[in-house]
Every structure is written in structure tokens, then in C-alpha cells.
N, C-alpha and C. Protein backbone atom coordinates (compact mmCIF):
# COMPACT_ATOMS: atom_id res chain seq x y z
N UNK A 1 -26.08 19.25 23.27
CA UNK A 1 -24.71 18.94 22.91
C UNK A 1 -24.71 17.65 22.09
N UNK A 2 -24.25 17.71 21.29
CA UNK A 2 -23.84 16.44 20.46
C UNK A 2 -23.07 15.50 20.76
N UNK A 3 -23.56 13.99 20.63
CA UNK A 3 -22.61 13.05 21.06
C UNK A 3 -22.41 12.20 20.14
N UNK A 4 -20.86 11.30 19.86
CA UNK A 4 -21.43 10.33 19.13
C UNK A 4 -19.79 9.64 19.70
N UNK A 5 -20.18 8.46 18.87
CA UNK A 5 -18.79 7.44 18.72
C UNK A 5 -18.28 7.07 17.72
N UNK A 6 -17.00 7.03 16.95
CA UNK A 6 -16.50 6.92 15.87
C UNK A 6 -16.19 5.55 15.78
N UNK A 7 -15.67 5.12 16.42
CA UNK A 7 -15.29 3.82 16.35
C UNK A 7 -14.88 3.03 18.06
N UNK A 8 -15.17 1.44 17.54
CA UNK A 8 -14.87 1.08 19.17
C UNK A 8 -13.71 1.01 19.40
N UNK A 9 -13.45 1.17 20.92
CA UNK A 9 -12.76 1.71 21.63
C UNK A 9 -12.25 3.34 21.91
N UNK A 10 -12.91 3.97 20.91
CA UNK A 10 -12.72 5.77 20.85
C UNK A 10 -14.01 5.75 21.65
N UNK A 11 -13.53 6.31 22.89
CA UNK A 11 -15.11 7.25 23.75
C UNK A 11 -16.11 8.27 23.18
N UNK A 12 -17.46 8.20 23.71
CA UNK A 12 -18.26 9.40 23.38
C UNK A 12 -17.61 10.52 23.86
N UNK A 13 -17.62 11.79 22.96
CA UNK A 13 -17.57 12.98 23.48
C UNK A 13 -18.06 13.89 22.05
N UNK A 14 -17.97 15.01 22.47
CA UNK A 14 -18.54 16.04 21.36
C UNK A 14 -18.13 16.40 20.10
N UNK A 15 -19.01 16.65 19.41
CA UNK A 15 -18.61 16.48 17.79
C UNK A 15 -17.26 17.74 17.68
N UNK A 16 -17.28 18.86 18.25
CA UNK A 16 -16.20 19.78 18.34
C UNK A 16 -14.82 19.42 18.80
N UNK A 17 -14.90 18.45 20.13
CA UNK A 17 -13.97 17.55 20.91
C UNK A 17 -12.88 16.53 19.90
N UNK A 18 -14.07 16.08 18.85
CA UNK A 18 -13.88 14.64 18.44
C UNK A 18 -13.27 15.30 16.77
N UNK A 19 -13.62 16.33 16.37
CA UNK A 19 -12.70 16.40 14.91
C UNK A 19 -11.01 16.96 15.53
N UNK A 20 -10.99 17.22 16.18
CA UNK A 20 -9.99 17.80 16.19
C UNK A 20 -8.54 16.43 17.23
N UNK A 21 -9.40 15.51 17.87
CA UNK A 21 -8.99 14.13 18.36
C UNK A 21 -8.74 12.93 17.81
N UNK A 22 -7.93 13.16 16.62
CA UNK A 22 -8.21 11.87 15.36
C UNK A 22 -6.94 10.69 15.91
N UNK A 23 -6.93 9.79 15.86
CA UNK A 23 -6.27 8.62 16.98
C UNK A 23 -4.96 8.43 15.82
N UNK A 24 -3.56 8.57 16.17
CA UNK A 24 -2.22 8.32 15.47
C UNK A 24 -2.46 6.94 14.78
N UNK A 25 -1.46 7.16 13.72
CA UNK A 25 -1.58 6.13 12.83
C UNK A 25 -0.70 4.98 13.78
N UNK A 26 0.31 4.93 14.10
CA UNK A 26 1.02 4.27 15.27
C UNK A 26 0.00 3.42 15.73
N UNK A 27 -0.92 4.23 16.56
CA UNK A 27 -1.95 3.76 17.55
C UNK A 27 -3.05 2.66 16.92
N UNK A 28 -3.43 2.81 15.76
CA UNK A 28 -4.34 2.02 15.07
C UNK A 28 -3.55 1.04 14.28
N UNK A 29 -2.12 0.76 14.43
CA UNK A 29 -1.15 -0.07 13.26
C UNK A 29 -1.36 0.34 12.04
N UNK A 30 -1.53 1.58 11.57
CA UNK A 30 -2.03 1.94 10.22
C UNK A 30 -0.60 1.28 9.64
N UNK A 31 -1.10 0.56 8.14
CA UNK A 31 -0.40 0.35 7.16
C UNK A 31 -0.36 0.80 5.76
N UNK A 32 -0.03 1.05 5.00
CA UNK A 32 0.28 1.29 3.51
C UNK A 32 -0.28 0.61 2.31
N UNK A 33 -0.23 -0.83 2.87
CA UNK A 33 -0.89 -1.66 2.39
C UNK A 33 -1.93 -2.52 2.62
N UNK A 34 -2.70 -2.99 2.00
CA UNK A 34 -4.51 -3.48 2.33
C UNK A 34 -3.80 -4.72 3.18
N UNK A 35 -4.94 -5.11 4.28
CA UNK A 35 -5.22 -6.46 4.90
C UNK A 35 -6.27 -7.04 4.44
N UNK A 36 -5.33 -8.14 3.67
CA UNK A 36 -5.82 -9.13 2.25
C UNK A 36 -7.46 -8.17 2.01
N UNK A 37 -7.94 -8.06 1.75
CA UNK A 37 -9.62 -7.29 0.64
C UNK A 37 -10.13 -6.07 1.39
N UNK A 38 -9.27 -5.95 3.21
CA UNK A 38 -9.85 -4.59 3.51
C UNK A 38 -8.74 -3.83 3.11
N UNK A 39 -9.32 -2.78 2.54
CA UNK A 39 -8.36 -1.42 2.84
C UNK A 39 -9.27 -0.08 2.64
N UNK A 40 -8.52 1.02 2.86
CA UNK A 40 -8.85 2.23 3.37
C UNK A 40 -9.94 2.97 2.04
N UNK A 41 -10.02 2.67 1.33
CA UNK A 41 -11.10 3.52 -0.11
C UNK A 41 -12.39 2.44 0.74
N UNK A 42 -12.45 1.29 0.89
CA UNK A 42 -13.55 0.09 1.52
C UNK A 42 -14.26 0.91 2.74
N UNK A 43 -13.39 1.36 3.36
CA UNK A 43 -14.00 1.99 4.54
C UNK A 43 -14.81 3.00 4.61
N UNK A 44 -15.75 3.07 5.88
CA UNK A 44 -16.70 4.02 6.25
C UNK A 44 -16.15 5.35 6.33
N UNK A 45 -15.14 4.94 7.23
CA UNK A 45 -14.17 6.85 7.28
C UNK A 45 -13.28 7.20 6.72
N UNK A 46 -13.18 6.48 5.00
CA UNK A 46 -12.12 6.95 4.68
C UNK A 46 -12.79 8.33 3.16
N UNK A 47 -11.87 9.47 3.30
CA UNK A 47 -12.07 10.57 2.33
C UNK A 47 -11.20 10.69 1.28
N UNK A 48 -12.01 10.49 0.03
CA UNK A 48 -11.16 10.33 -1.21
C UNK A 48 -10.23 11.24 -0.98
N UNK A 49 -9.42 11.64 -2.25
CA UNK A 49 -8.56 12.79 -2.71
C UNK A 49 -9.35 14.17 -3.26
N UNK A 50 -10.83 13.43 -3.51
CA UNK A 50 -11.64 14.38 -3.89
C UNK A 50 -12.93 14.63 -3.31
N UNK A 51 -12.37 14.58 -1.94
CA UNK A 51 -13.58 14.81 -1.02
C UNK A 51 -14.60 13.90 -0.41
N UNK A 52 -14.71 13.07 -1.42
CA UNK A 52 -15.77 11.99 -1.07
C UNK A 52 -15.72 10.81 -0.23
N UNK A 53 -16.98 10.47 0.09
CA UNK A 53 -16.67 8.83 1.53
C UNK A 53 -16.50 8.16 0.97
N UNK A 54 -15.45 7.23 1.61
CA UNK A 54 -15.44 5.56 0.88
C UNK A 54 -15.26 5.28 -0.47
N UNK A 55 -14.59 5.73 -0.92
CA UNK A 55 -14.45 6.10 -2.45
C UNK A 55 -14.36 4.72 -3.10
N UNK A 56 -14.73 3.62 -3.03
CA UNK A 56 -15.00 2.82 -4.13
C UNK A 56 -16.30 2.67 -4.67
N UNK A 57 -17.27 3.23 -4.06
CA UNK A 57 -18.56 3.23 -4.99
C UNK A 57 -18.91 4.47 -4.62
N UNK A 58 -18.68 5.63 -3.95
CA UNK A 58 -19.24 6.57 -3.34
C UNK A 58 -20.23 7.54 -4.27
N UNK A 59 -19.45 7.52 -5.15
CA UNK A 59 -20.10 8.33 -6.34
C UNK A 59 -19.48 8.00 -7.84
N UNK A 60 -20.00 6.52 -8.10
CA UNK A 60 -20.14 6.00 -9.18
C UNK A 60 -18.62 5.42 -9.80
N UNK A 61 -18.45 5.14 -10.60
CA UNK A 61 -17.08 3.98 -11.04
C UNK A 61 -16.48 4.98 -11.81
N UNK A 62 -17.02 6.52 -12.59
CA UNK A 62 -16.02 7.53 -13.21
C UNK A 62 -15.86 8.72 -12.35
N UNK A 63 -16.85 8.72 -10.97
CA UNK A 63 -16.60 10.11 -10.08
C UNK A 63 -15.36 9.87 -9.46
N UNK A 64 -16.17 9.74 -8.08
CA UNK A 64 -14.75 9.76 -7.22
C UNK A 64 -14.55 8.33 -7.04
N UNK A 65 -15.18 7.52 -7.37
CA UNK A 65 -15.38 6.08 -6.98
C UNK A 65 -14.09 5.43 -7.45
N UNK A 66 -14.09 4.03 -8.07
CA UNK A 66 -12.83 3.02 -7.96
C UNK A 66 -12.30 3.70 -9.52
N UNK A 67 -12.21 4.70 -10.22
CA UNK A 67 -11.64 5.43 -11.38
C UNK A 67 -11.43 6.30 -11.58
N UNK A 68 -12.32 7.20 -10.25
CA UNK A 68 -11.81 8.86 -9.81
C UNK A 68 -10.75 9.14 -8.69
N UNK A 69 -10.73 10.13 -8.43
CA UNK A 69 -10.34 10.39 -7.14
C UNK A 69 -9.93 10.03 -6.40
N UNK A 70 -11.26 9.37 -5.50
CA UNK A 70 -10.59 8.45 -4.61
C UNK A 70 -9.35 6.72 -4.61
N UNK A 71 -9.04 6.41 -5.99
CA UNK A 71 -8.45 5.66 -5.73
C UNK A 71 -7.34 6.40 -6.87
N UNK A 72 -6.57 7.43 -6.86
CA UNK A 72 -5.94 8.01 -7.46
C UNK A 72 -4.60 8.22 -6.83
N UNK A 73 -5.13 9.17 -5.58
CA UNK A 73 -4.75 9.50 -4.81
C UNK A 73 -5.11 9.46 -3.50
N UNK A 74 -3.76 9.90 -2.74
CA UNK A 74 -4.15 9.58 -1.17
C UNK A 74 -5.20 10.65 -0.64
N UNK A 75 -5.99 9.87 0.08
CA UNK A 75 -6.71 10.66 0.95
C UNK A 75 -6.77 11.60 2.80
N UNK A 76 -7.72 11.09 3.31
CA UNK A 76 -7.76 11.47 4.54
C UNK A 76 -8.61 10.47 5.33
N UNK A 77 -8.87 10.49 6.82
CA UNK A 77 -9.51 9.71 7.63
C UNK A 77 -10.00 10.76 8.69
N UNK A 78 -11.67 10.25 8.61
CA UNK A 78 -12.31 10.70 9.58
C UNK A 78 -11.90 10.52 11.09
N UNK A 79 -11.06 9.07 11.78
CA UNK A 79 -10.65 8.93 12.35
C UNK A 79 -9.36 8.82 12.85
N UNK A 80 -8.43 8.83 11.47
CA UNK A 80 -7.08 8.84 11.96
C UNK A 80 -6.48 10.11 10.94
N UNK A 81 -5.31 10.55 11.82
CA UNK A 81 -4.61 11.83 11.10
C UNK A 81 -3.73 11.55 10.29
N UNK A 82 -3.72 12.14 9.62
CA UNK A 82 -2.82 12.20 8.40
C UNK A 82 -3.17 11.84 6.66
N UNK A 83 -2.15 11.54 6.14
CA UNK A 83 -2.33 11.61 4.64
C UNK A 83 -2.75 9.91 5.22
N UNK A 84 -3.87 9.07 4.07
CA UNK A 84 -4.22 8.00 4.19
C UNK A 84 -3.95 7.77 2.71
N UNK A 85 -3.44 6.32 2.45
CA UNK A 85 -3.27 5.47 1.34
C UNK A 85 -4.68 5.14 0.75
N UNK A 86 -5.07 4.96 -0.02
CA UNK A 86 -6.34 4.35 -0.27
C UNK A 86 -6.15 2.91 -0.72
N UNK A 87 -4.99 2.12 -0.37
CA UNK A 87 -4.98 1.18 -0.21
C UNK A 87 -4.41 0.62 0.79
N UNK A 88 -4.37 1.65 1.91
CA UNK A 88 -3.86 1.40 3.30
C UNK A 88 -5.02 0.21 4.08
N UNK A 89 -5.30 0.17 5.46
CA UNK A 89 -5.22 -0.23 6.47
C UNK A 89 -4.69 -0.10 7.51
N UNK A 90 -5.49 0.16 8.63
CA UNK A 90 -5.57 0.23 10.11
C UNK A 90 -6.75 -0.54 11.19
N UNK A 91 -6.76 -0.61 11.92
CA UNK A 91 -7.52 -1.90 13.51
C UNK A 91 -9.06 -0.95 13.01
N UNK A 92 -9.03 0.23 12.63
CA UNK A 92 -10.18 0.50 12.76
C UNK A 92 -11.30 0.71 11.26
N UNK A 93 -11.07 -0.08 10.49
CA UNK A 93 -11.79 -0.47 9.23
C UNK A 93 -12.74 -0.95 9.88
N UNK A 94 -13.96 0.07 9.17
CA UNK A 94 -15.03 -1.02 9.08
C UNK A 94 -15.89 -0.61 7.34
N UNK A 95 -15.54 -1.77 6.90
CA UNK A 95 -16.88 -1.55 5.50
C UNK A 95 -17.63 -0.63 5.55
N UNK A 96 -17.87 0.24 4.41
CA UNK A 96 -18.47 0.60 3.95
C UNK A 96 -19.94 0.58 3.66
């Protein structure tokens, strides 16, 4: 069985358990706007508009990176639900 942890304070449990358990934006203070140099394209779990991780360097400065995709449009979060800003912020950023 697969285990892992997404972020601290989210418990281990199973990778089947854990996509479908993504923590409310409420719950993490998600915001709209960056906290001063972090925000959500910076992050480990954040998914461009075009699929890709962390979309400011993920795949180069004309893919999805800081001129594609990912900073175009809103994305998604590995850990939290919903449509994500890519210049949002929430408690659970961590760099890229």
C-alpha cells in the first residue's frame, strides 16, 4: 500500500485516500493574492493551466513556465480544491 504525506499537518494515508482528500481553501487561508514573493505558480503543488508543476520554471520561460500556461491562467492544487490563482497563496506553500 502506498503511503505518503503532502504537506505538514495533512496525515499519512493512501495515495487513493489522499487525491480525492484535498484540504478547503477556507482551511489553508487560501488567498488570491501572493504573500509578498510566495505565491501559488512558486509552489511544489501547484498545476499550471496547462498541466504542468510549479509553473514558473517547470518547462522553460515559453512552455508552461513564467510565459506559458501556467502563469496565464488559473490552475489547480495538488493539495487544495479548487480553481487556484497562480498568483494566489495559502499556509501550505512550499517552494518549488
Amino acid at each position: 500500500m502506498a503511503v505518503f504525506s503532502t504537506a505538514a499537518g495533512m496525515p499519512l494515508m493512501p495515495a487513493s485516500t489522499a487525491a480525492q482528500a484535498k484540504a478547503s481553501k477556507a482551511t489553508v487561508h487560501y488567498q488570491d493574492q501572493p504573500n509578498g514573493m510566495r505565491m501559488c505558480h512558486m509552489c511544489k503543488f501547484y498545476i499550471g493551466a496547462g498541466g504542468g508543476r510549479s509553473g514558473m520554471m517547470g518547462d522553460g520561460m515559453m512552455g508552461r513556465g513564467m510565459m506559458g500556461g501556467g502563469m496565464m491562467g488559473d490552475g489547480a492544487c495538488q493539495v487544495v480544491e479548487g480553481t487556484i490563482s497562480p498568483m494566489g497563496y495559502c499556509d501550505l506553500y512550499a517552494p518549488a
